[in-house]
PDB file of N, CA and C in Angstrom:
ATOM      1  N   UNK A   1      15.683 -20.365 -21.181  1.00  0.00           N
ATOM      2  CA  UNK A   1      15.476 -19.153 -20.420  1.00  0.00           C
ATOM      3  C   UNK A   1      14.383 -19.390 -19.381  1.00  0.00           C
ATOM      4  N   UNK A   2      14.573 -18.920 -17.759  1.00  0.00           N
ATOM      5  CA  UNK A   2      13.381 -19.030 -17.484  1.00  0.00           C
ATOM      6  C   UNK A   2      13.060 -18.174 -17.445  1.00  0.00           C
ATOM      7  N   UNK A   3      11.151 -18.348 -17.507  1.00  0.00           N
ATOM      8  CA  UNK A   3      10.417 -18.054 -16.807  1.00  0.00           C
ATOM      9  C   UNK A   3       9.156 -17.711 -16.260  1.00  0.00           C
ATOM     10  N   UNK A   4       9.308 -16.807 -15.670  1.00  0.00           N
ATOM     11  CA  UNK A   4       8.356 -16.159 -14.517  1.00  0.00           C
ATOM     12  C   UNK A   4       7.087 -15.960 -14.687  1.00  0.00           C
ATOM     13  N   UNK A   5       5.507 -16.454 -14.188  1.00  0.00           N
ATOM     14  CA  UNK A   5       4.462 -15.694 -14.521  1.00  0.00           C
ATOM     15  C   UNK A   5       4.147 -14.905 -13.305  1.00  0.00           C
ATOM     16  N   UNK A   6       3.404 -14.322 -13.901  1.00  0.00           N
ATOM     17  CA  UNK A   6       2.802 -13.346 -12.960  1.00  0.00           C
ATOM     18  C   UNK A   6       1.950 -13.599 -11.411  1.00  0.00           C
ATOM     19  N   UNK A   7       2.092 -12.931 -10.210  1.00  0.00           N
ATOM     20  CA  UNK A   7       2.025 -13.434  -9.381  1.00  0.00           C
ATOM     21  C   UNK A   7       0.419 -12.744  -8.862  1.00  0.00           C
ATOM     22  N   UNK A   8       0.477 -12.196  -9.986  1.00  0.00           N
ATOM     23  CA  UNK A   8      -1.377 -11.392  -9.158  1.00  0.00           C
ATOM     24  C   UNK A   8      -1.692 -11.584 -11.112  1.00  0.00           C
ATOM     25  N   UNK A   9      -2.547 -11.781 -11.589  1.00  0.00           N
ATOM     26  CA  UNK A   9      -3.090 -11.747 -12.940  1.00  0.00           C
ATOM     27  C   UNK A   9      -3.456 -10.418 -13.160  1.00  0.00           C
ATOM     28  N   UNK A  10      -3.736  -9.533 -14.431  1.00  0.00           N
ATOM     29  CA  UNK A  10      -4.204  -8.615 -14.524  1.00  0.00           C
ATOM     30  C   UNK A  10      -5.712  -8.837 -14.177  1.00  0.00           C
ATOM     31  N   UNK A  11      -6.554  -9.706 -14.219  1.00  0.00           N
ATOM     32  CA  UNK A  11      -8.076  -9.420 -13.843  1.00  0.00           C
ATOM     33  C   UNK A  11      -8.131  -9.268 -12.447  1.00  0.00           C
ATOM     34  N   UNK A  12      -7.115  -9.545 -11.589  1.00  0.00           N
ATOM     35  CA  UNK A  12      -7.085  -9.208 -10.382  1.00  0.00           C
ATOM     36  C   UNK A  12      -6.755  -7.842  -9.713  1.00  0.00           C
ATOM     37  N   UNK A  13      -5.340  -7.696 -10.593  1.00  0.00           N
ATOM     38  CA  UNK A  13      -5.147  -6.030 -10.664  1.00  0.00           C
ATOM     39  C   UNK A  13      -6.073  -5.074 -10.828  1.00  0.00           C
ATOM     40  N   UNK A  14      -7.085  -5.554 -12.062  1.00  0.00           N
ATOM     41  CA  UNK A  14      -7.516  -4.875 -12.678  1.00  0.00           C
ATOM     42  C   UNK A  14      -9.202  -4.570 -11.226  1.00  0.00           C
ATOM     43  N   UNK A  15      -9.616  -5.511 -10.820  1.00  0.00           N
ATOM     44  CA  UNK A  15     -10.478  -5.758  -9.892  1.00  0.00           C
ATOM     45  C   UNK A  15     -10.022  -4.764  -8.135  1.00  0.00           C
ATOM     46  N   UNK A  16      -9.003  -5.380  -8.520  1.00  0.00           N
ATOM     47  CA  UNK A  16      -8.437  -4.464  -7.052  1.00  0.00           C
ATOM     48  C   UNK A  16      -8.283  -2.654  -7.061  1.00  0.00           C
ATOM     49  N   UNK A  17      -8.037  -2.395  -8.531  1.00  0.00           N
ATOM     50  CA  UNK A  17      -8.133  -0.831  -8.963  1.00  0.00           C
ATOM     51  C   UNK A  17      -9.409  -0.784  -8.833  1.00  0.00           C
ATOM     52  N   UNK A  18     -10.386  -1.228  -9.087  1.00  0.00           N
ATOM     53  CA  UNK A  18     -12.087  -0.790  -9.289  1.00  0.00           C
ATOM     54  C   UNK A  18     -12.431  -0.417  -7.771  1.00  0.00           C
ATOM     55  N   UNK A  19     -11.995  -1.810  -6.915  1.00  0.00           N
ATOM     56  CA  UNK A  19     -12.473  -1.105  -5.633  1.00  0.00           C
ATOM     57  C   UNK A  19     -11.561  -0.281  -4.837  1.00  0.00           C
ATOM     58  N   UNK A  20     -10.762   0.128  -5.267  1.00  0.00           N
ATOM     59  CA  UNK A  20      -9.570   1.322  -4.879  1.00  0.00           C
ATOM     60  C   UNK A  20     -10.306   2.509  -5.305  1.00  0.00           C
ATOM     61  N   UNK A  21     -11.266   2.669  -6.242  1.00  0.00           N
ATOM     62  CA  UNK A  21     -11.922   3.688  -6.715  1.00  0.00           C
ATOM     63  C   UNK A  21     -10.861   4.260  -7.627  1.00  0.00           C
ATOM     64  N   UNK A  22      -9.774   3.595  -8.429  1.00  0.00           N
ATOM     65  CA  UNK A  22      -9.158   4.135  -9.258  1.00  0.00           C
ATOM     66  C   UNK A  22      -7.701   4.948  -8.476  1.00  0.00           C
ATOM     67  N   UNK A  23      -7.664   4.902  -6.986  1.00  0.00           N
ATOM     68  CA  UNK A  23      -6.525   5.148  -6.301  1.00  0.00           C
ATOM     69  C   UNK A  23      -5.574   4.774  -6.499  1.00  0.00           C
ATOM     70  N   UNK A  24      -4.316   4.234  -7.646  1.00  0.00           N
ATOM     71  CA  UNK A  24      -3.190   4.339  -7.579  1.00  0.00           C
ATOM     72  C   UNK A  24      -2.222   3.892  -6.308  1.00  0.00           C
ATOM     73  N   UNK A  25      -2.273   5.200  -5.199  1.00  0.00           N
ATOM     74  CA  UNK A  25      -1.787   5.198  -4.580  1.00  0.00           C
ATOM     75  C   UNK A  25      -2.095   4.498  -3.409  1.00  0.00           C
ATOM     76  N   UNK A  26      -3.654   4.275  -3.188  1.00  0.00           N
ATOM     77  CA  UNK A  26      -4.268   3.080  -2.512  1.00  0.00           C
ATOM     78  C   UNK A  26      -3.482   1.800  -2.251  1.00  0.00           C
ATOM     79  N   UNK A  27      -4.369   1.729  -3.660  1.00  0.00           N
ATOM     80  CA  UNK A  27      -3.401   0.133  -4.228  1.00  0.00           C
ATOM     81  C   UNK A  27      -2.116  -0.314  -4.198  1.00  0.00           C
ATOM     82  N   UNK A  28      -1.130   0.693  -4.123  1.00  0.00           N
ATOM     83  CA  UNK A  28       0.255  -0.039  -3.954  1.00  0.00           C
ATOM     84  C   UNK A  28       0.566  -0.058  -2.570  1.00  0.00           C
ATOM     85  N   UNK A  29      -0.042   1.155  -1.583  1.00  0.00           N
ATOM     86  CA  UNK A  29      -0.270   0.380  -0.023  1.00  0.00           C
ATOM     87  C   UNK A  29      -0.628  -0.546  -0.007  1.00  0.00           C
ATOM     88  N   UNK A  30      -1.872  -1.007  -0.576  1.00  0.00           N
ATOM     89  CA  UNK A  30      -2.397  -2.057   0.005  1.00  0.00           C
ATOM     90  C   UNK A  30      -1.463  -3.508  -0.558  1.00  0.00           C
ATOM     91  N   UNK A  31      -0.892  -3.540  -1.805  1.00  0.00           N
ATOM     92  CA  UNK A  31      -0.188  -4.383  -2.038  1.00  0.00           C
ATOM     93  C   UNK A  31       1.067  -4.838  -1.527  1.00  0.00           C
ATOM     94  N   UNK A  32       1.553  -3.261  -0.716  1.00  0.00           N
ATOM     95  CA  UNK A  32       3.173  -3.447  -0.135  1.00  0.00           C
ATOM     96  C   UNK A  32       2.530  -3.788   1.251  1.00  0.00           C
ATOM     97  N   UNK A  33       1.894  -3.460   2.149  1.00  0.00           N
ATOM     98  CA  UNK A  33       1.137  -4.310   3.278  1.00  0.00           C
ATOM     99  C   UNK A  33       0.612  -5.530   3.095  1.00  0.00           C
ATOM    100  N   UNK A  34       0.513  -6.068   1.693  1.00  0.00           N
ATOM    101  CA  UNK A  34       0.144  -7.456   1.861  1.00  0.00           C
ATOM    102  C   UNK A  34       1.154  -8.562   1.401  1.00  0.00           C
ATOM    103  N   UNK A  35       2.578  -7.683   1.148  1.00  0.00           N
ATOM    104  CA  UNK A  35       3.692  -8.288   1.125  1.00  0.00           C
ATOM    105  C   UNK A  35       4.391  -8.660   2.284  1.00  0.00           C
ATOM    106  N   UNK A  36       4.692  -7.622   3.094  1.00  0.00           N
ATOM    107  CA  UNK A  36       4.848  -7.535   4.093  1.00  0.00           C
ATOM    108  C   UNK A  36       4.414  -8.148   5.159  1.00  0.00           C
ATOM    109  N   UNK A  37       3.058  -8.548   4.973  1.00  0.00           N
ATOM    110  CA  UNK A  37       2.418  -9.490   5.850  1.00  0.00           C
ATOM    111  C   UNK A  37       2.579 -10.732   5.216  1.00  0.00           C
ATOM    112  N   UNK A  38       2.825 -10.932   4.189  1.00  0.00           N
ATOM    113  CA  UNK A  38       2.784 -12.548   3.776  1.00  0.00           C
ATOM    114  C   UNK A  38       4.246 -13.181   3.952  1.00  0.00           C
ATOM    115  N   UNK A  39       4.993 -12.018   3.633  1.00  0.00           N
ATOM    116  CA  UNK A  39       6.766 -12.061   3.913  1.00  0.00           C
ATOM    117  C   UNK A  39       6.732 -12.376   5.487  1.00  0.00           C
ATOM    118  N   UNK A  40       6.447 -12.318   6.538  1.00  0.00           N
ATOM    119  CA  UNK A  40       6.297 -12.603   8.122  1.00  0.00           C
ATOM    120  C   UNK A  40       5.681 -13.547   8.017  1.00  0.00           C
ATOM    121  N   UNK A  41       4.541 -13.998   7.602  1.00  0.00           N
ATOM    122  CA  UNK A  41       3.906 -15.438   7.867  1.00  0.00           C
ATOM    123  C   UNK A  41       5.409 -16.299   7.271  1.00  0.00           C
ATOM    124  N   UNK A  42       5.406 -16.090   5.976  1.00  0.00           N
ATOM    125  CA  UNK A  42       6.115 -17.077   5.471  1.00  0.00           C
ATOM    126  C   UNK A  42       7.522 -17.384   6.517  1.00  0.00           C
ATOM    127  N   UNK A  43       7.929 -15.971   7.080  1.00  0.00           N
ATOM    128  CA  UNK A  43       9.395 -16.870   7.776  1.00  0.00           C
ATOM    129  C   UNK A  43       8.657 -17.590   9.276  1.00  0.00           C
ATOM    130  N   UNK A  44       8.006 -17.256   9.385  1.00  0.00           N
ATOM    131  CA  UNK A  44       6.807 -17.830  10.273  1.00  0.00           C
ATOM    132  C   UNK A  44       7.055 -19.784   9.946  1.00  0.00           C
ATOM    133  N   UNK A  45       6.085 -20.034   9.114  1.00  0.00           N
ATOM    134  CA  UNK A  45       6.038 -20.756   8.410  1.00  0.00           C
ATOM    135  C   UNK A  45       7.419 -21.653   8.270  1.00  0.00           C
ATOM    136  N   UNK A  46       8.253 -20.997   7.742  1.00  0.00           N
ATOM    137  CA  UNK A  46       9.493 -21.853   7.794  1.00  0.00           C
ATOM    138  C   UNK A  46      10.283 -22.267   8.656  1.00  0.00           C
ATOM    139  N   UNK A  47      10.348 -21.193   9.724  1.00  0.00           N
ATOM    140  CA  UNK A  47      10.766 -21.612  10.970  1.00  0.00           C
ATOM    141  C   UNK A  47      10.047 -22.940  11.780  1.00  0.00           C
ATOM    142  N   UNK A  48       8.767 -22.429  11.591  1.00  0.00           N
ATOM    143  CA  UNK A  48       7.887 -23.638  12.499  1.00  0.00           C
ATOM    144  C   UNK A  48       7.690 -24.977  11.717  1.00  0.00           C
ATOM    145  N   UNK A  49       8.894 -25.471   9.803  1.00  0.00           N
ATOM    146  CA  UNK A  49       8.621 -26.496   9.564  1.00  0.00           C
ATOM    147  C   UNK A  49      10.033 -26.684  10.209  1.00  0.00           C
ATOM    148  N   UNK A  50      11.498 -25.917  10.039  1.00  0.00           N
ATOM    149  CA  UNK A  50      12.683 -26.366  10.261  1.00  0.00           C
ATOM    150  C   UNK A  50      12.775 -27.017  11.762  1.00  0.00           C
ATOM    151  N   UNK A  51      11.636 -26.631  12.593  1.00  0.00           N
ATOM    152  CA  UNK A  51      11.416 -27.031  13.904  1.00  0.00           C
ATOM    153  C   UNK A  51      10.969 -28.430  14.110  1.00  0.00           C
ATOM    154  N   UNK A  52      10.134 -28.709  12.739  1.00  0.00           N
ATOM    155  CA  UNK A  52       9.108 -29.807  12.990  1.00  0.00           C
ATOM    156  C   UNK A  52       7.929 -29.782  13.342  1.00  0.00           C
ATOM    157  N   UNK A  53       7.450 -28.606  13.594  1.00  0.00           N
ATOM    158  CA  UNK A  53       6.595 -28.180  14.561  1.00  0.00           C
ATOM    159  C   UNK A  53       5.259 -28.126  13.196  1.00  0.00           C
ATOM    160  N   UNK A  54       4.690 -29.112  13.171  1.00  0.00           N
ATOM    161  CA  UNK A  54       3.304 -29.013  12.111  1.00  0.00           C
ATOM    162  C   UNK A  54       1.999 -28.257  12.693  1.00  0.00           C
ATOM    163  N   UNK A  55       1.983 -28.142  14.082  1.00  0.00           N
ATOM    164  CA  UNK A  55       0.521 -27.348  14.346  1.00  0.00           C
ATOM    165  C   UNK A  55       1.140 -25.665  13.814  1.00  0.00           C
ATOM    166  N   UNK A  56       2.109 -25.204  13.952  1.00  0.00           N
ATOM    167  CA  UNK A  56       2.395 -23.855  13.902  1.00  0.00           C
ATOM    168  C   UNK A  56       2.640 -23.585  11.931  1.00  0.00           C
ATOM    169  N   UNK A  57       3.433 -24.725  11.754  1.00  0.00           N
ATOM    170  CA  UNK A  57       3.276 -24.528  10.330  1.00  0.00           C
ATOM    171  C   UNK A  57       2.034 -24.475   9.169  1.00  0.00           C
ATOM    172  N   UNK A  58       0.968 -25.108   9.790  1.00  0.00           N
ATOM    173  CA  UNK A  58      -0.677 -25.033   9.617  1.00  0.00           C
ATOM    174  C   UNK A  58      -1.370 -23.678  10.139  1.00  0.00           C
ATOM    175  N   UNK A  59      -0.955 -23.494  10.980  1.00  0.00           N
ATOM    176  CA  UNK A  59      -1.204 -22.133  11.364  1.00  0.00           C
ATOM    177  C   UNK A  59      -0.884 -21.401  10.555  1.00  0.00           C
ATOM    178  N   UNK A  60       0.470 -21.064  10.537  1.00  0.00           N
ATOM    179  CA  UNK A  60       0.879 -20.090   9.540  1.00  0.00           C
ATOM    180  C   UNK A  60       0.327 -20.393   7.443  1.00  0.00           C
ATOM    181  N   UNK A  61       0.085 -21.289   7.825  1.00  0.00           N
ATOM    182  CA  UNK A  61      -0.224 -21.791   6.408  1.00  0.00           C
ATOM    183  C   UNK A  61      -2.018 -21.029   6.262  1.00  0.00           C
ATOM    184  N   UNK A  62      -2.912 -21.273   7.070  1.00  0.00           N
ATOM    185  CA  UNK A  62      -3.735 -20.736   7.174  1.00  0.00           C
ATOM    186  C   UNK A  62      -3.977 -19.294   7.183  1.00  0.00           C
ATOM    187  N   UNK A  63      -2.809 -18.757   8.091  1.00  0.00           N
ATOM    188  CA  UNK A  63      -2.654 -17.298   7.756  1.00  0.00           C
ATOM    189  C   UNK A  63      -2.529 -16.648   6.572  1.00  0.00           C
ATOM    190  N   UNK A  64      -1.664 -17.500   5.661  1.00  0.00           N
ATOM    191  CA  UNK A  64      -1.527 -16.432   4.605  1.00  0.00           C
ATOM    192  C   UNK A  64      -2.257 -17.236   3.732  1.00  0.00           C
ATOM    193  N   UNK A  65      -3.392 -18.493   3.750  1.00  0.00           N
ATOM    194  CA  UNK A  65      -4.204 -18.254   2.924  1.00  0.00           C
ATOM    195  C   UNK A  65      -5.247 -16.810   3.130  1.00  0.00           C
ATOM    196  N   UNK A  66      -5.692 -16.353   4.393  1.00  0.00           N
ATOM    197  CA  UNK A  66      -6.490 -15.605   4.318  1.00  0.00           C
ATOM    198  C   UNK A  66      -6.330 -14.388   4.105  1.00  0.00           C
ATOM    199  N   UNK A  67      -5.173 -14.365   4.331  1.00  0.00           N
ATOM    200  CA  UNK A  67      -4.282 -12.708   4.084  1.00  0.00           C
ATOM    201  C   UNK A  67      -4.547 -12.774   2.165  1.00  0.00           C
ATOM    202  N   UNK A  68      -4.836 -14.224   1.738  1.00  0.00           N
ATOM    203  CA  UNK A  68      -4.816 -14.365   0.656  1.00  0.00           C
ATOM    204  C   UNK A  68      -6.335 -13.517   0.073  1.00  0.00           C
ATOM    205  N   UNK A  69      -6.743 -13.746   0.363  1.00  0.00           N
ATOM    206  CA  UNK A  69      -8.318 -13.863   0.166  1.00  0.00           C
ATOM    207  C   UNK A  69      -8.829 -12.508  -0.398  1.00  0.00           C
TER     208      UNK A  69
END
């Protein structure tokens, strides 16, 4: 069977509710905006390796580390 772990840990969840001030509804904006933005880098990203193109794929690679952050 596979599978899957988790892609945010609960101490992260749990960290990201604290400074949401317990907002709920905060937090799943802020999580569906940081999908959304990582979902665009990434076709970003793939486009600029299917190209060959390594300065843009570093770029984009950089992007969504910090989007990471």
């Amino acid at each position: 069977m596979l599978q899957v772990e988790n892609v945010v840990d609960q101490a992260t969840i749990d960290e990201l509710f604290s400074i949401a001030d317990g907002d709920a509804s905060f937090l799943a904006d802020l999580l569906l905006t940081y999908r959304e933005q990582a979902l665009t880098i990434l076709a970003a990203m793939n486009d600029a390796i299917s190209r060959g193109d390594r300065v843009a794929a570093g770029r984009s690679a950089h992007a969504l580390r910090g989007a990471s952050l």
